[in-house]
C-alpha atoms as a PDB file:
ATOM      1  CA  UNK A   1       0.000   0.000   0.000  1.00  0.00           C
ATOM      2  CA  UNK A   2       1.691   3.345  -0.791  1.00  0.00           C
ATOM      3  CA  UNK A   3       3.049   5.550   2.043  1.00  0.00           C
ATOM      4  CA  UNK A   4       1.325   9.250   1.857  1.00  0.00           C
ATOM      5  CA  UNK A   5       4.242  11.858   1.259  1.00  0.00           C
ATOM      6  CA  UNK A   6       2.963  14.123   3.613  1.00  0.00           C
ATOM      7  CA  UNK A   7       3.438  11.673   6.548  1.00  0.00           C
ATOM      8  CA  UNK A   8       6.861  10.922   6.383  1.00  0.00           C
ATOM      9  CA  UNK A   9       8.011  13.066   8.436  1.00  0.00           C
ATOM     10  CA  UNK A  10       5.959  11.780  11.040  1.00  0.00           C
ATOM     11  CA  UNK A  11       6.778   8.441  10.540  1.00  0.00           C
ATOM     12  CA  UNK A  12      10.596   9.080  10.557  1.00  0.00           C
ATOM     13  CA  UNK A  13      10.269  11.005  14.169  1.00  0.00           C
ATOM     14  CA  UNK A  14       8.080   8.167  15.733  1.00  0.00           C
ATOM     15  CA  UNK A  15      10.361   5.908  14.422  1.00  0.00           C
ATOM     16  CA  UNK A  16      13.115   7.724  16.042  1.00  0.00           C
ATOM     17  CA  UNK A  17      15.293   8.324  12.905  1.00  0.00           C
ATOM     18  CA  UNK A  18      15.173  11.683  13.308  1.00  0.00           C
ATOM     19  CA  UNK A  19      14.436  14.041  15.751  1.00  0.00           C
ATOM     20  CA  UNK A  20      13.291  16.980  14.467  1.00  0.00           C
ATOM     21  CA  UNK A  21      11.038  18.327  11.980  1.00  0.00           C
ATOM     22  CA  UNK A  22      13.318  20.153   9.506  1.00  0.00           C
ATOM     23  CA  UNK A  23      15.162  16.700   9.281  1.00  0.00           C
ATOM     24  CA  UNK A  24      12.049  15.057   9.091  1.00  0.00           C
ATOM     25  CA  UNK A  25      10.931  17.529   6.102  1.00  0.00           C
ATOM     26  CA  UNK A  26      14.310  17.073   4.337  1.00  0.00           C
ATOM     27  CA  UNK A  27      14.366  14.022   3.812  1.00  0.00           C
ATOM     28  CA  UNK A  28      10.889  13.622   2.954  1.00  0.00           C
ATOM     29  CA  UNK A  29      11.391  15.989   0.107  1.00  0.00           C
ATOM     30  CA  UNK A  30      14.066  13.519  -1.205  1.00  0.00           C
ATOM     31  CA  UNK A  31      11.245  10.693  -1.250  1.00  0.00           C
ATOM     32  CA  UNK A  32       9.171  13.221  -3.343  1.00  0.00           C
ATOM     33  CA  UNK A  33      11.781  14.100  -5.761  1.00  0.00           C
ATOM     34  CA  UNK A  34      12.366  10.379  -6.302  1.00  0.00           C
ATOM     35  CA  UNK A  35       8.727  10.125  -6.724  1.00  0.00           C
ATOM     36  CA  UNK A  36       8.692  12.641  -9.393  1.00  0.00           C
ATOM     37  CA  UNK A  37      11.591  10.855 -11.797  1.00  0.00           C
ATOM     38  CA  UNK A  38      14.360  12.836 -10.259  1.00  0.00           C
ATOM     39  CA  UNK A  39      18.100  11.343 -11.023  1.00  0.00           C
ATOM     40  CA  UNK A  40      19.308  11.203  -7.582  1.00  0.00           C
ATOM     41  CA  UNK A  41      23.084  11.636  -7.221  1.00  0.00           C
ATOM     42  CA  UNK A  42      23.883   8.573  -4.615  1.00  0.00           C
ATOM     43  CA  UNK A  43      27.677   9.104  -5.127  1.00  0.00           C
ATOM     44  CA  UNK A  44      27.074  12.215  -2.893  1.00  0.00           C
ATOM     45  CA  UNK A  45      26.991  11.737   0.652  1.00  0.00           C
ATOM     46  CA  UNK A  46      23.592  13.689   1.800  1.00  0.00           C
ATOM     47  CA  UNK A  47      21.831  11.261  -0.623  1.00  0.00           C
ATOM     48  CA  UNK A  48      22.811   8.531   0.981  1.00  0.00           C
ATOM     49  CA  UNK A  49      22.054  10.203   4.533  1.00  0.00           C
ATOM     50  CA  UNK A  50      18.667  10.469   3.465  1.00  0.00           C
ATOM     51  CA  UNK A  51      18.570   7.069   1.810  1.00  0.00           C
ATOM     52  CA  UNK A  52      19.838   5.234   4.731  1.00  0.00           C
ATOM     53  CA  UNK A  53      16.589   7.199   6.725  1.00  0.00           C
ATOM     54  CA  UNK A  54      14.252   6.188   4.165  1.00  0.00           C
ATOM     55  CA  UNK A  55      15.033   2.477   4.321  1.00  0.00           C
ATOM     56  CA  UNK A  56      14.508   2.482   7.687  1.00  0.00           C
ATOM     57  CA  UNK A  57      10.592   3.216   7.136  1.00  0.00           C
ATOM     58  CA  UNK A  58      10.581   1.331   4.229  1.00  0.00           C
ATOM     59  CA  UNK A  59      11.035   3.550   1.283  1.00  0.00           C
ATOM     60  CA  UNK A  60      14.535   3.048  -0.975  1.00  0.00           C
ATOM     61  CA  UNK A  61      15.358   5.560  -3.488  1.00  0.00           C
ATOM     62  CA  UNK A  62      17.893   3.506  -5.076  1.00  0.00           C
ATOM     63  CA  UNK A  63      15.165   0.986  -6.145  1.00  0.00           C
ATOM     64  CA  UNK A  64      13.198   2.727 -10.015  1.00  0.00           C
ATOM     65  CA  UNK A  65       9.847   4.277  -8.341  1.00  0.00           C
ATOM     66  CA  UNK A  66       7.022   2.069  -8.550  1.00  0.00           C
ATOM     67  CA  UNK A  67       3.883   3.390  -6.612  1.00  0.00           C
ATOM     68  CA  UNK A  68       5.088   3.514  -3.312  1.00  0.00           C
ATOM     69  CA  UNK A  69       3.869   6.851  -2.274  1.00  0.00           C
ATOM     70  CA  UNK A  70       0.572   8.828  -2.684  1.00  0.00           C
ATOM     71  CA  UNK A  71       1.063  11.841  -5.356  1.00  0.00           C
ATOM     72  CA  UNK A  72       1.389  15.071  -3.507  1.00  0.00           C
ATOM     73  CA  UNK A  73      -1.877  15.554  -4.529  1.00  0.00           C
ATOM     74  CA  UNK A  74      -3.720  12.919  -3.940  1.00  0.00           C
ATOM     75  CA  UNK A  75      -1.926  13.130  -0.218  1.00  0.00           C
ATOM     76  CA  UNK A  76      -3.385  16.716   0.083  1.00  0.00           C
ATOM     77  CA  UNK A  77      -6.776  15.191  -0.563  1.00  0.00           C
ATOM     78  CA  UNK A  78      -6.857  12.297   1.770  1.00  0.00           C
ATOM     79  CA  UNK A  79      -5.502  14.494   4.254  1.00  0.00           C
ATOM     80  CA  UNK A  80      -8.295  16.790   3.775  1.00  0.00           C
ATOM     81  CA  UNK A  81     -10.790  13.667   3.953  1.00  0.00           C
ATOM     82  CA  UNK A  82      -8.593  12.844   7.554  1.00  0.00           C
ATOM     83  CA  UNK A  83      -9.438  16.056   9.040  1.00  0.00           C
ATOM     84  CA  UNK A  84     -13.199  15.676   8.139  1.00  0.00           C
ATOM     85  CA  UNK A  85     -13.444  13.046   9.945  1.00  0.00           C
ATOM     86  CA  UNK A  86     -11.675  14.022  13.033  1.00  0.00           C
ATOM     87  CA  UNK A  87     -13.767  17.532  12.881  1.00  0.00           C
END
């Protein structure tokens, strides 16, 4: 099932990979620019910083995109359906 983009940051804090949110945010953006067909530089070293973070919720940027995350908009929406509910 894919992962929604917009709650990666919130699963990399509760799963204690990071601990803060402009880390969090970082290296979430890195799973969206994968997402979008972005050629990743993994000889650098932040790339691989936010790799390593990734795999450890599941996500690997290395591996050619295949559905694994919500579009950013189709994350907006379902977060807007979330809040509906909880309202």
């Amino acid at each position: 099932m894919p992962v929604l983009w917009l709650d990666i940051p919130q699963m990399l804090i509760d799963a204690g990979v990071v601990s803060n949110l402009y880390a969090a945010r970082t290296t979430s953006n890195y799973a969206l620019m994968w997402s979008q067909g972005a050629q990743l530089d993994l000889s650098k070293s932040s790339t691989n910083l936010h790799r390593a973070r990734l795999r450890k919720i599941g996500i690997d940027i290395k591996k050619p995109y295949q559905g694994e995350l919500y579009s950013l908009e189709d994350s907006r929406s379902i977060i807007a359906q979330r809040n509906s509910i909880v309202s």
